[in-house]
PDB file of N, CA and C in Angstrom:
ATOM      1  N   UNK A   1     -77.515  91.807 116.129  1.00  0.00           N
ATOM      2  CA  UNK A   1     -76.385  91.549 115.272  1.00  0.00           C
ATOM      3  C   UNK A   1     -76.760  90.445 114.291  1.00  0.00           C
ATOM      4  N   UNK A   2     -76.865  90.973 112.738  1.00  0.00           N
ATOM      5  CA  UNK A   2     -76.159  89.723 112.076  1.00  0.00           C
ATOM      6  C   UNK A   2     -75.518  88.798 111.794  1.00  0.00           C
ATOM      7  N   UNK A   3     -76.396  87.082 111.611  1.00  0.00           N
ATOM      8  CA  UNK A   3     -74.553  86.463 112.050  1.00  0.00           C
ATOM      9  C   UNK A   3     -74.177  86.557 110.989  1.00  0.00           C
ATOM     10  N   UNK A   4     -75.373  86.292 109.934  1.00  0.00           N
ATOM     11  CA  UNK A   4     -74.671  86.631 108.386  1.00  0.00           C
ATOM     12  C   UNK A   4     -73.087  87.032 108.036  1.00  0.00           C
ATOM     13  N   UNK A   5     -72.985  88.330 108.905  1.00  0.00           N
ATOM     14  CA  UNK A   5     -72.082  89.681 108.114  1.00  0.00           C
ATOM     15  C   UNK A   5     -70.866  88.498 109.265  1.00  0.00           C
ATOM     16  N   UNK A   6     -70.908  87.888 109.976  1.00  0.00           N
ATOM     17  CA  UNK A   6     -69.544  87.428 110.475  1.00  0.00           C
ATOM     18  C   UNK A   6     -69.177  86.486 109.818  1.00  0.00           C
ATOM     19  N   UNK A   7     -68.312  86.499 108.329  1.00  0.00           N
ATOM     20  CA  UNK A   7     -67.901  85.953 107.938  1.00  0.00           C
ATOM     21  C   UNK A   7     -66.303  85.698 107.346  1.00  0.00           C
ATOM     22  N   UNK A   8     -65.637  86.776 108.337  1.00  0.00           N
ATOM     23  CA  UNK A   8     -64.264  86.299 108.445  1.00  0.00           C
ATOM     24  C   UNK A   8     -63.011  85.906 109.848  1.00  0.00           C
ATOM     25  N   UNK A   9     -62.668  84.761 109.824  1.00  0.00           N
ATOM     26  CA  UNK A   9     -62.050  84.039 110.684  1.00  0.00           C
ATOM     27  C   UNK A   9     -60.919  85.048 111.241  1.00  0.00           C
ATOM     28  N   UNK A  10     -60.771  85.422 112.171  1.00  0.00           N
ATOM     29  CA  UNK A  10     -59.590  85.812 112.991  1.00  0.00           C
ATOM     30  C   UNK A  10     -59.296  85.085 114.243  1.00  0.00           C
ATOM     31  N   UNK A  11     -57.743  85.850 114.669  1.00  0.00           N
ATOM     32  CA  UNK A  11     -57.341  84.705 115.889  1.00  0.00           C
ATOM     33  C   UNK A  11     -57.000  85.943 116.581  1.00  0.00           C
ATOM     34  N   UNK A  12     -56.958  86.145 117.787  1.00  0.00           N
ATOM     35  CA  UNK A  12     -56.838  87.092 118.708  1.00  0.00           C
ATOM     36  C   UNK A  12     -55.574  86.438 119.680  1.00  0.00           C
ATOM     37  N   UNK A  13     -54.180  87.118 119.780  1.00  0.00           N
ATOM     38  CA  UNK A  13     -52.909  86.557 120.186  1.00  0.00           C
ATOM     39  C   UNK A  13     -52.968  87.418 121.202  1.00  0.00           C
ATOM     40  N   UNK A  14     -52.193  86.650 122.355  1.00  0.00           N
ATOM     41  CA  UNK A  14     -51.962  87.360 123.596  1.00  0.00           C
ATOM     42  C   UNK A  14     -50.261  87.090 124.044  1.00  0.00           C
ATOM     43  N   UNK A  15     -50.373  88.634 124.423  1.00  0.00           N
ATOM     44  CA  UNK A  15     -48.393  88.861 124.626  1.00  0.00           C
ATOM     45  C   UNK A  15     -47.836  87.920 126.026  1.00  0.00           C
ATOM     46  N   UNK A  16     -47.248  87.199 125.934  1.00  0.00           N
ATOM     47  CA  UNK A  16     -46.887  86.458 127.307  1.00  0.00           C
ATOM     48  C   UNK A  16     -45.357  86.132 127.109  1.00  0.00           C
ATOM     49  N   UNK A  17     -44.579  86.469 128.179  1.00  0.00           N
ATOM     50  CA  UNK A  17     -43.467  85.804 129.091  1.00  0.00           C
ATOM     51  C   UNK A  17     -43.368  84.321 128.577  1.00  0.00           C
ATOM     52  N   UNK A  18     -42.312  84.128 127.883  1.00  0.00           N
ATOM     53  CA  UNK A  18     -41.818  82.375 128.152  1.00  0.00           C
ATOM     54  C   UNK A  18     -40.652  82.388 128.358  1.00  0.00           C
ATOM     55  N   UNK A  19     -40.127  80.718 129.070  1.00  0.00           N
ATOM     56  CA  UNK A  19     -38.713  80.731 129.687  1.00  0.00           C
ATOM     57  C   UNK A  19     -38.359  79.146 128.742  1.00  0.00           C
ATOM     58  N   UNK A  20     -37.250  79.810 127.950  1.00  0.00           N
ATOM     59  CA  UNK A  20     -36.726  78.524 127.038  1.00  0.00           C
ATOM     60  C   UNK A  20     -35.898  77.666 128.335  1.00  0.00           C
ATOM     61  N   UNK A  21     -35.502  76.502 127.982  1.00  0.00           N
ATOM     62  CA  UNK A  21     -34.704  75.585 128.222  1.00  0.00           C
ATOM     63  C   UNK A  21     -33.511  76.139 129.154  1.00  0.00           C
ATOM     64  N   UNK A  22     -33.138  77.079 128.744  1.00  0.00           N
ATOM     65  CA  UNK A  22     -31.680  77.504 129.715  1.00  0.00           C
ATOM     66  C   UNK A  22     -31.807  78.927 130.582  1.00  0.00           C
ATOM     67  N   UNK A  23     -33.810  78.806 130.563  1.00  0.00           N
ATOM     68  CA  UNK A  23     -34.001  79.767 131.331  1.00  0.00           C
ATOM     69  C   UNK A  23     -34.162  80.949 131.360  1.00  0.00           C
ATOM     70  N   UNK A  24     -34.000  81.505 129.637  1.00  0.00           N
ATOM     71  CA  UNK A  24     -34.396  82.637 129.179  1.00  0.00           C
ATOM     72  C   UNK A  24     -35.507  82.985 128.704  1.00  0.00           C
ATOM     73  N   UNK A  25     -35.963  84.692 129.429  1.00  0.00           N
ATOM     74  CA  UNK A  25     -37.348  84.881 129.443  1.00  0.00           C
ATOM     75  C   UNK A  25     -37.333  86.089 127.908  1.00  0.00           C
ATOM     76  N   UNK A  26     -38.587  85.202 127.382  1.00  0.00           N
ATOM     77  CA  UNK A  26     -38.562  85.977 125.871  1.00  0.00           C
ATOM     78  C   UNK A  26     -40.124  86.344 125.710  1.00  0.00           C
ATOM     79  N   UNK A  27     -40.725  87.548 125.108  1.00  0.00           N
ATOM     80  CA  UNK A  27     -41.853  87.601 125.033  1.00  0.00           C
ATOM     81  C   UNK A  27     -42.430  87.200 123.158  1.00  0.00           C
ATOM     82  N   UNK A  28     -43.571  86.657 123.482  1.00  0.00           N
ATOM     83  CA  UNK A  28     -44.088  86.283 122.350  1.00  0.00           C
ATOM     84  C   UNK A  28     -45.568  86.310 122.126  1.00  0.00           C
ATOM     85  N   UNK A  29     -46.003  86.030 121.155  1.00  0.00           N
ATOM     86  CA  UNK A  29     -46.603  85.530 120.999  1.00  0.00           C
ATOM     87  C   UNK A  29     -47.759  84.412 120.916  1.00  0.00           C
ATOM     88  N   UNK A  30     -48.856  84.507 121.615  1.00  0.00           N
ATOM     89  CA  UNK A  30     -49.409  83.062 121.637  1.00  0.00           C
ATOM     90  C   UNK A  30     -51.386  82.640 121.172  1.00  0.00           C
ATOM     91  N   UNK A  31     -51.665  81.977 120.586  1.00  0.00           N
ATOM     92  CA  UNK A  31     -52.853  82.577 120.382  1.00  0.00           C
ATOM     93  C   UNK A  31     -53.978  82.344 121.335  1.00  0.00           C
ATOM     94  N   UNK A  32     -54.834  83.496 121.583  1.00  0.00           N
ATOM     95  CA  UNK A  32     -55.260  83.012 122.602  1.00  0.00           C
ATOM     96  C   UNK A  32     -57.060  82.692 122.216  1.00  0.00           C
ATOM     97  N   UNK A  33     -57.675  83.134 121.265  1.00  0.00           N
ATOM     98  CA  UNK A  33     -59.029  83.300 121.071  1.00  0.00           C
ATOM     99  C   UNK A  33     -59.196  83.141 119.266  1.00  0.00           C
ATOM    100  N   UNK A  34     -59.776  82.510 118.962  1.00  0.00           N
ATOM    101  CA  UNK A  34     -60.612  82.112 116.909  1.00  0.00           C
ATOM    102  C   UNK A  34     -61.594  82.487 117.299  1.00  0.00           C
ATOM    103  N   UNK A  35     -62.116  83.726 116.328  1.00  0.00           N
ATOM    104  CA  UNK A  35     -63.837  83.433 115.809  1.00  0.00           C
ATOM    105  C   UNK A  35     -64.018  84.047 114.849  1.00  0.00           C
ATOM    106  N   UNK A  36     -65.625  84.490 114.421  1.00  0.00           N
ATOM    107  CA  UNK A  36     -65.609  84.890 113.264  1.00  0.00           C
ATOM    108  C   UNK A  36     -66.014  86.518 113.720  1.00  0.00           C
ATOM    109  N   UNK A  37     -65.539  87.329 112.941  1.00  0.00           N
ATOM    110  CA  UNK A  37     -65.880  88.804 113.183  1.00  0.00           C
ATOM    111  C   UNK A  37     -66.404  89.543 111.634  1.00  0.00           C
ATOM    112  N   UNK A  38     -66.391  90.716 111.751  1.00  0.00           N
ATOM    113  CA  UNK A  38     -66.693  91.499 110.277  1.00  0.00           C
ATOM    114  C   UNK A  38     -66.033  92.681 110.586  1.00  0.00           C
ATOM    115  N   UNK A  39     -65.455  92.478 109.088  1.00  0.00           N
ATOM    116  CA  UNK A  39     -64.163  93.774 108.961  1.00  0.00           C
ATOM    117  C   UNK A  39     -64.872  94.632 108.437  1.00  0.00           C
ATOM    118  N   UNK A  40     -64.811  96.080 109.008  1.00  0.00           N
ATOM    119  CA  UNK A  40     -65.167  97.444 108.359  1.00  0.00           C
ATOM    120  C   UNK A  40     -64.104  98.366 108.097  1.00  0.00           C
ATOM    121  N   UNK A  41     -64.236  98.976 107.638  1.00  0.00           N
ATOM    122  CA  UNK A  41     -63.959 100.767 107.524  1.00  0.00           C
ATOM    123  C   UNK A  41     -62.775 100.163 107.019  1.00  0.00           C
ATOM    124  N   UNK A  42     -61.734  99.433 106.584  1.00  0.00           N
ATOM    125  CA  UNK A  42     -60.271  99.037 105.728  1.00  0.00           C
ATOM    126  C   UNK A  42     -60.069 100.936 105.052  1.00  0.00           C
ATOM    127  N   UNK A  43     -58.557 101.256 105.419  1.00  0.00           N
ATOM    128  CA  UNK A  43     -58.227 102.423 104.737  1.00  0.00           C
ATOM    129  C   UNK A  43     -56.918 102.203 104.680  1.00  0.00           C
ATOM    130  N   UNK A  44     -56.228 101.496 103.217  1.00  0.00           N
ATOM    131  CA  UNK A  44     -55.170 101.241 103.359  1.00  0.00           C
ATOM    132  C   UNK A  44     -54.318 102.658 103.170  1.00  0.00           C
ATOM    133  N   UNK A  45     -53.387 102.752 104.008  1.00  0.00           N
ATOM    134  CA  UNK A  45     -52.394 103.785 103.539  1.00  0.00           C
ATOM    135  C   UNK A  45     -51.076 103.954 104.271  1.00  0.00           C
ATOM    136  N   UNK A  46     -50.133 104.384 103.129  1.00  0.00           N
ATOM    137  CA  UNK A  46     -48.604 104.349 103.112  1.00  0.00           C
ATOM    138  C   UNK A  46     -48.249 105.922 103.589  1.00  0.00           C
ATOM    139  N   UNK A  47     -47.170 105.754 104.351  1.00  0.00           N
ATOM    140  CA  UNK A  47     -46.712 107.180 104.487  1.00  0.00           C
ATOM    141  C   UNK A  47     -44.916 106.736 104.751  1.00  0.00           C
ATOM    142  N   UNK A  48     -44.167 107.887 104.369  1.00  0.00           N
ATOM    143  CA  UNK A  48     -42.870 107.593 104.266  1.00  0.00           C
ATOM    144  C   UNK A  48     -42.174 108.103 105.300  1.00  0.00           C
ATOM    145  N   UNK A  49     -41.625 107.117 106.513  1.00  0.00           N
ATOM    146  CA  UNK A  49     -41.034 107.730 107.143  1.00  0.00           C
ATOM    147  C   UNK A  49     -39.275 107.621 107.215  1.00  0.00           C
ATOM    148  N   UNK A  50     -38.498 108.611 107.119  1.00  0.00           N
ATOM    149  CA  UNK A  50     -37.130 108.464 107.307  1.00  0.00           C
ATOM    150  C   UNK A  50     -36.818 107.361 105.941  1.00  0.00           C
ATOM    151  N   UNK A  51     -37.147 107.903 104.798  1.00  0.00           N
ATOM    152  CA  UNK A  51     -36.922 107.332 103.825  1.00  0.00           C
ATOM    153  C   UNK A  51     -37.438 105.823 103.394  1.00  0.00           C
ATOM    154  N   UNK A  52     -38.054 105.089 104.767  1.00  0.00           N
ATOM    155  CA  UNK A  52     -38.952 103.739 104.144  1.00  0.00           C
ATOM    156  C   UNK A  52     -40.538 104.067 103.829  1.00  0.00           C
ATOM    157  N   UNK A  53     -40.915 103.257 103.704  1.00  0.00           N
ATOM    158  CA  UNK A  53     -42.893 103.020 103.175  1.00  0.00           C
ATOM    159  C   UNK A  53     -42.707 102.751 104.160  1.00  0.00           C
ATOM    160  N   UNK A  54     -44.133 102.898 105.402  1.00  0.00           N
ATOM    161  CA  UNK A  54     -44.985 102.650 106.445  1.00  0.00           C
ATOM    162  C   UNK A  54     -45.819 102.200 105.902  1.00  0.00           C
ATOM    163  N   UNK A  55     -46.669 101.291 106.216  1.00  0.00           N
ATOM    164  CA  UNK A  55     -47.869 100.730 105.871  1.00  0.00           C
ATOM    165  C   UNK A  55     -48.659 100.897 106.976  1.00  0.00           C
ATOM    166  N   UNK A  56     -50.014 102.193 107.148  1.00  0.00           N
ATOM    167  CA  UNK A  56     -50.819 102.343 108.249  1.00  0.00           C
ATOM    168  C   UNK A  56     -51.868 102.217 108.270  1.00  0.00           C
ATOM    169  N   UNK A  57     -52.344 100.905 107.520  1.00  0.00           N
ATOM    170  CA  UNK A  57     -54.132 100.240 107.133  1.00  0.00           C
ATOM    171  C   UNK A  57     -54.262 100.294 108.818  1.00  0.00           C
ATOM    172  N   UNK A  58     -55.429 100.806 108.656  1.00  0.00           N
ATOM    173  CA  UNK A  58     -56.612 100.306 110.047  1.00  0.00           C
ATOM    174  C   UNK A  58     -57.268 100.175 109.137  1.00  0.00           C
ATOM    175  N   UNK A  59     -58.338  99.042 110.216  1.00  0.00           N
ATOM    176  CA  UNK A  59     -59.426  97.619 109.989  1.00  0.00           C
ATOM    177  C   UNK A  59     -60.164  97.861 111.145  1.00  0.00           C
ATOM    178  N   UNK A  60     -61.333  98.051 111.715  1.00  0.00           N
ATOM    179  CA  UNK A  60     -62.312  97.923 112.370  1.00  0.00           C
ATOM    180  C   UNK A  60     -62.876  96.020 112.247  1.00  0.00           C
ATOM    181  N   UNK A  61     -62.608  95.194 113.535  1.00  0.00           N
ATOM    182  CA  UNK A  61     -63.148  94.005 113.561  1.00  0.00           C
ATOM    183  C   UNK A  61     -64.198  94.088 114.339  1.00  0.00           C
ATOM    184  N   UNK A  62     -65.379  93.699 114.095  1.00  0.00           N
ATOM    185  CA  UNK A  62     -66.730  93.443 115.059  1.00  0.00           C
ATOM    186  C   UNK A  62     -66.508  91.663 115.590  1.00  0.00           C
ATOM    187  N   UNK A  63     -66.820  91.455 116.911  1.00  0.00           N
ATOM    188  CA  UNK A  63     -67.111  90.027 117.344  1.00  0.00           C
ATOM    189  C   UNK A  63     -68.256  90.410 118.282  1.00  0.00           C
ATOM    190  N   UNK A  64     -68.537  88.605 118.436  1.00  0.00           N
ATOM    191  CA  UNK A  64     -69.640  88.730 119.368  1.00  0.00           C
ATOM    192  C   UNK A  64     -69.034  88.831 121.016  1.00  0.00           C
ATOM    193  N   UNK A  65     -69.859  89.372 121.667  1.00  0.00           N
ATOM    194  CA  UNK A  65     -69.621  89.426 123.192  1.00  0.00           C
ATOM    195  C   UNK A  65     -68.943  88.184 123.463  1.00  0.00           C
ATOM    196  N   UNK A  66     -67.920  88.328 124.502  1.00  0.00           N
ATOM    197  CA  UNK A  66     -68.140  86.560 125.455  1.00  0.00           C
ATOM    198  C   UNK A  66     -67.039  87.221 126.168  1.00  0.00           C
ATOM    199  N   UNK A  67     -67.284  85.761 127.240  1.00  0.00           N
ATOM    200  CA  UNK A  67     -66.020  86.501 128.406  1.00  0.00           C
ATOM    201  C   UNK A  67     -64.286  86.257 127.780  1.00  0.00           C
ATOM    202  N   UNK A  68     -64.124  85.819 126.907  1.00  0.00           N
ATOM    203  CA  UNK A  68     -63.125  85.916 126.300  1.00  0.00           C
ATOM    204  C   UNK A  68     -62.359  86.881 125.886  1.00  0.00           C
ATOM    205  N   UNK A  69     -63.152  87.499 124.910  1.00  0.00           N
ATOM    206  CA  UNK A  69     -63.331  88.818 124.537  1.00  0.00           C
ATOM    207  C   UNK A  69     -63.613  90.270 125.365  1.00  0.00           C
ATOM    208  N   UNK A  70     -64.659  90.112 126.610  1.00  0.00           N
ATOM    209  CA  UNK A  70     -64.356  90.614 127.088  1.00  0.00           C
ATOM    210  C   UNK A  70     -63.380  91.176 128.121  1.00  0.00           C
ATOM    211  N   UNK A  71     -62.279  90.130 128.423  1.00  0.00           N
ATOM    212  CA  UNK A  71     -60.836  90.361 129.045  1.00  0.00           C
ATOM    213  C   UNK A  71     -60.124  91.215 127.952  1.00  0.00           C
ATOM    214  N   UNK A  72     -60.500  91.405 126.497  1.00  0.00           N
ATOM    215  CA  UNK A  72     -58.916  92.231 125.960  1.00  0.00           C
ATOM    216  C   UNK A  72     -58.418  93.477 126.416  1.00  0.00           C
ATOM    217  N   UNK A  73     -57.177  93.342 126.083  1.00  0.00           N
ATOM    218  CA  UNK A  73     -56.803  94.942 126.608  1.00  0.00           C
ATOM    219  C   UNK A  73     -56.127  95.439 125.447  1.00  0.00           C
ATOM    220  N   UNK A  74     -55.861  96.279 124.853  1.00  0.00           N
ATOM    221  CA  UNK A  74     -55.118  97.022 123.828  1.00  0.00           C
ATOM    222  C   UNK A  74     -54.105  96.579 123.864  1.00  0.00           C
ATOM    223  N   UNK A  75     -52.914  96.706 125.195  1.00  0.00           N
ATOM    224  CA  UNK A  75     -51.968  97.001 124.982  1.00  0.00           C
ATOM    225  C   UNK A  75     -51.182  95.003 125.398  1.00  0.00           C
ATOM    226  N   UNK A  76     -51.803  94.268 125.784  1.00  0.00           N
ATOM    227  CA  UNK A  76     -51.385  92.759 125.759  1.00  0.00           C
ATOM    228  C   UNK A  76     -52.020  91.740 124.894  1.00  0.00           C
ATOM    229  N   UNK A  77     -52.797  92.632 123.678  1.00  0.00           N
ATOM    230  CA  UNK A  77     -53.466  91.516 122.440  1.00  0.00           C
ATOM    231  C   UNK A  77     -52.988  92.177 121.777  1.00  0.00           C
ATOM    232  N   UNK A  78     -53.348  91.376 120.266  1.00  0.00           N
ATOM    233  CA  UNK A  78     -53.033  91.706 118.984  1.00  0.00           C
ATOM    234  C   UNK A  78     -53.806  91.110 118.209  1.00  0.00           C
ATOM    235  N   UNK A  79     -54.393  91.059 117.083  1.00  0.00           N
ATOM    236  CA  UNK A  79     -55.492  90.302 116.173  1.00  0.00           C
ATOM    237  C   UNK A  79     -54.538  90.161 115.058  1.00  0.00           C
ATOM    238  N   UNK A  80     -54.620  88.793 114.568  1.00  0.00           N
ATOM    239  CA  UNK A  80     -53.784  88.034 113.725  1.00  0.00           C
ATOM    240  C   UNK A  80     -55.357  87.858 112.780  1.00  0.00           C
ATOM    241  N   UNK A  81     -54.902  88.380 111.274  1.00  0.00           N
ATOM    242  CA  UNK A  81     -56.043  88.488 110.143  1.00  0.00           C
ATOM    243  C   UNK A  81     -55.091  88.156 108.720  1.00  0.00           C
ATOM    244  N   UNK A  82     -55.514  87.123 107.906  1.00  0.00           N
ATOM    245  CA  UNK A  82     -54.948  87.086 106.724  1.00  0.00           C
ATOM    246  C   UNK A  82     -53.778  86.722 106.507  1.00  0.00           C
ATOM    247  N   UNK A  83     -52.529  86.374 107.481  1.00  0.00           N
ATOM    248  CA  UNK A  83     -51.217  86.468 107.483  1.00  0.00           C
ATOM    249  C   UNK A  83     -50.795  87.917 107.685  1.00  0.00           C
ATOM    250  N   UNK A  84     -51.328  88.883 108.872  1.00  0.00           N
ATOM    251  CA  UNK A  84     -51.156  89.588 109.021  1.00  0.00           C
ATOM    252  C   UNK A  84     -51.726  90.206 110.214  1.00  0.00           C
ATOM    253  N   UNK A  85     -50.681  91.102 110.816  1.00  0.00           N
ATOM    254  CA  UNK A  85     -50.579  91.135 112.541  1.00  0.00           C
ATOM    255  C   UNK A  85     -51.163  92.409 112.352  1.00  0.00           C
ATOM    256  N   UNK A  86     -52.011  92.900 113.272  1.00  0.00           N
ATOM    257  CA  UNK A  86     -52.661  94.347 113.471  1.00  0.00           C
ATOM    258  C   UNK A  86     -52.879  94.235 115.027  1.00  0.00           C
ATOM    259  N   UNK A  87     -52.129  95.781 115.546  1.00  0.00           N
ATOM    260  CA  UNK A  87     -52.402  96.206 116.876  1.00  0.00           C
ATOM    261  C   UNK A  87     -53.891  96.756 117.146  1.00  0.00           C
ATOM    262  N   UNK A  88     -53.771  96.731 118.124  1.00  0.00           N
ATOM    263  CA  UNK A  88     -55.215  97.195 118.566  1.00  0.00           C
ATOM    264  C   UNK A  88     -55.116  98.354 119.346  1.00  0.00           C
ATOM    265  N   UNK A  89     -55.764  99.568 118.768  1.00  0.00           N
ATOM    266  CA  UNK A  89     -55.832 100.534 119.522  1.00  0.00           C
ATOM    267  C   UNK A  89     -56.942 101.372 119.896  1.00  0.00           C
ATOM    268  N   UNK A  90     -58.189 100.254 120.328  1.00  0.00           N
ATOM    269  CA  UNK A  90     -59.072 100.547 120.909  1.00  0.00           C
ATOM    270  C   UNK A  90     -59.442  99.460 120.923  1.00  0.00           C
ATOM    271  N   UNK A  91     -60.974  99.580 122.311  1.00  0.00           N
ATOM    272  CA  UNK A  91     -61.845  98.444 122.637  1.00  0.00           C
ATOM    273  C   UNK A  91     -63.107  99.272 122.297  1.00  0.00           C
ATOM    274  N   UNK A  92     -64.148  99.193 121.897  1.00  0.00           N
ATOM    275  CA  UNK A  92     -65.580 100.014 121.523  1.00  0.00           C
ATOM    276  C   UNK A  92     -66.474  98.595 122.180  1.00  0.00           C
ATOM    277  N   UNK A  93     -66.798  98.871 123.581  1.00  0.00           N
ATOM    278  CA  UNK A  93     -67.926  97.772 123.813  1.00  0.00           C
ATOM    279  C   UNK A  93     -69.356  97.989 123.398  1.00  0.00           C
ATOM    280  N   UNK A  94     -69.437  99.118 122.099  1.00  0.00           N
ATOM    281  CA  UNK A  94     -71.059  99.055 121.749  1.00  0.00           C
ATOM    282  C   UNK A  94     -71.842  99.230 122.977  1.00  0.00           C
ATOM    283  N   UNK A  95     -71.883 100.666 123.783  1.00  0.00           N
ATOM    284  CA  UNK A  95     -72.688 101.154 124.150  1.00  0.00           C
ATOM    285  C   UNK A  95     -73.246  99.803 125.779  1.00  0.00           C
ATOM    286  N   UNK A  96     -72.150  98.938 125.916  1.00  0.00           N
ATOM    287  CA  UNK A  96     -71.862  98.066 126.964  1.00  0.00           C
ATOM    288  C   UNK A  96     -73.444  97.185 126.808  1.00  0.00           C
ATOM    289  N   UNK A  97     -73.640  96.583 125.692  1.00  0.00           N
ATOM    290  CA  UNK A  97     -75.057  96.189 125.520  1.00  0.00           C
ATOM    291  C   UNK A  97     -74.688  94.320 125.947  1.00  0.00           C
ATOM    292  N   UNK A  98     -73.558  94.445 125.285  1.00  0.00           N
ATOM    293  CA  UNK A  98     -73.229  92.590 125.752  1.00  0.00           C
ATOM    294  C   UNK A  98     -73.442  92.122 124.390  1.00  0.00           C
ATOM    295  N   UNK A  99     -73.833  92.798 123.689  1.00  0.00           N
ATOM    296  CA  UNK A  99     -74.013  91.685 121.927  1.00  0.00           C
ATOM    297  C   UNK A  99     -72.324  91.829 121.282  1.00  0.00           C
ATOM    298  N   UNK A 100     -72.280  93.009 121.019  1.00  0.00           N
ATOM    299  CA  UNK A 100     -70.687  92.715 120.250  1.00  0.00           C
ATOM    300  C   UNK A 100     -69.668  94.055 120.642  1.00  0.00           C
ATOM    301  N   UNK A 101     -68.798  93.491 120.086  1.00  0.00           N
ATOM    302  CA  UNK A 101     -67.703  94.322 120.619  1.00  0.00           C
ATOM    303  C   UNK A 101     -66.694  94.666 119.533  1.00  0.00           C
ATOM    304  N   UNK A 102     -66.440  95.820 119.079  1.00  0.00           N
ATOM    305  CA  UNK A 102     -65.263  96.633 117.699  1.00  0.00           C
ATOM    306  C   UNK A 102     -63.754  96.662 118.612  1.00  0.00           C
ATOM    307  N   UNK A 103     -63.469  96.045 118.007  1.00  0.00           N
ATOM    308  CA  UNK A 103     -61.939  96.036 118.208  1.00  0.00           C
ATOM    309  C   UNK A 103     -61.325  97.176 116.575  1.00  0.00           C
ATOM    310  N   UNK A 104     -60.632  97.943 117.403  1.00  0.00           N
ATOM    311  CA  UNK A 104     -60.111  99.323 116.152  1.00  0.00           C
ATOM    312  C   UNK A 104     -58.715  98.898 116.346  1.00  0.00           C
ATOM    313  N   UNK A 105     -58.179  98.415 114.759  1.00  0.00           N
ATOM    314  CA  UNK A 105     -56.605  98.092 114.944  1.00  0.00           C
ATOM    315  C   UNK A 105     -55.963  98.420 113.521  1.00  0.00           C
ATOM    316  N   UNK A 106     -54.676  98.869 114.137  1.00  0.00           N
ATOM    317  CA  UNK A 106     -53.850  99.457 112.873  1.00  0.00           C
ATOM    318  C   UNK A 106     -52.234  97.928 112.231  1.00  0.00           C
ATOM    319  N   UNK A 107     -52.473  98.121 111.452  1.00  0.00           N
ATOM    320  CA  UNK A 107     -51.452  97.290 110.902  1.00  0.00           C
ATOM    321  C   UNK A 107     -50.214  97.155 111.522  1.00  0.00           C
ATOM    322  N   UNK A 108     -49.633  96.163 112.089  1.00  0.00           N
ATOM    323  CA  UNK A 108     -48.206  95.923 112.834  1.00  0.00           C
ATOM    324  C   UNK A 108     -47.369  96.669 111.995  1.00  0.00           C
ATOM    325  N   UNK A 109     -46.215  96.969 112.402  1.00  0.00           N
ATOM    326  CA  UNK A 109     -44.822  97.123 111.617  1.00  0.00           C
ATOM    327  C   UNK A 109     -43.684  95.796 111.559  1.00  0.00           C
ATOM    328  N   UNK A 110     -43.309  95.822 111.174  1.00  0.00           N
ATOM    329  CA  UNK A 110     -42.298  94.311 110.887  1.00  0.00           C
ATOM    330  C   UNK A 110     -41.038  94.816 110.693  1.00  0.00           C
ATOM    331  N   UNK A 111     -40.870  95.850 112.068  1.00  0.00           N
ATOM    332  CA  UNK A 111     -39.349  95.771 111.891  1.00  0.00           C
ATOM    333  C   UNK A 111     -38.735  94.855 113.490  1.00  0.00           C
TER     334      UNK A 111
END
């Protein structure tokens, strides 16, 4: 791997349970992992559903291995890029070599 090509900062958020003050359990947001990765394959595109714009960019992020990274799961992370939330709907461990790992994620919705 090139470290060259890792030259954009992401934060990798993990979904967790919190209990405010009077005891209410709310899920959120929290960040759990920064590094630098390289964005591929970007295909921005709109499709209209039930009369709004969808916005359904997938982004391919590459990082390096670590045990950090290697705990994600699809469905309790999220990768925070740019001011902007993208799900993850895949893990690609590169052929399980231990150098890097493609995280495949499609653009949040914000409703």
């Amino acid at each position: 791997m090139k470290i060259g090509l890792l030259n954009i900062r992401i934060t990798i958020e993990k979904n967790q349970v919190i209990t405010d003050k009077y005891g209410n359990h709310k899920n959120t947001w929290v960040p759990y992992y920064s590094c630098y990765a390289t964005a591929s394959s970007e295909s921005p595109k709109e499709e209209t559903d039930a009369g709004r714009i969808v916005d359904d960019s997938k982004i391919d992020f590459t990082v390096r291995h670590c045990r950090s990274v290697d705990a994600l799961t699809s469905t309790g992370y999220r990768v925070f890029f740019r001011d902007e939330a993208y799900n993850i709907l895949g893990i690609d461990h590169m052929n399980f070599k231990h150098k890097a790992v493609k995280l495949i994620c499609q653009k949040a919705s914000r409703s």
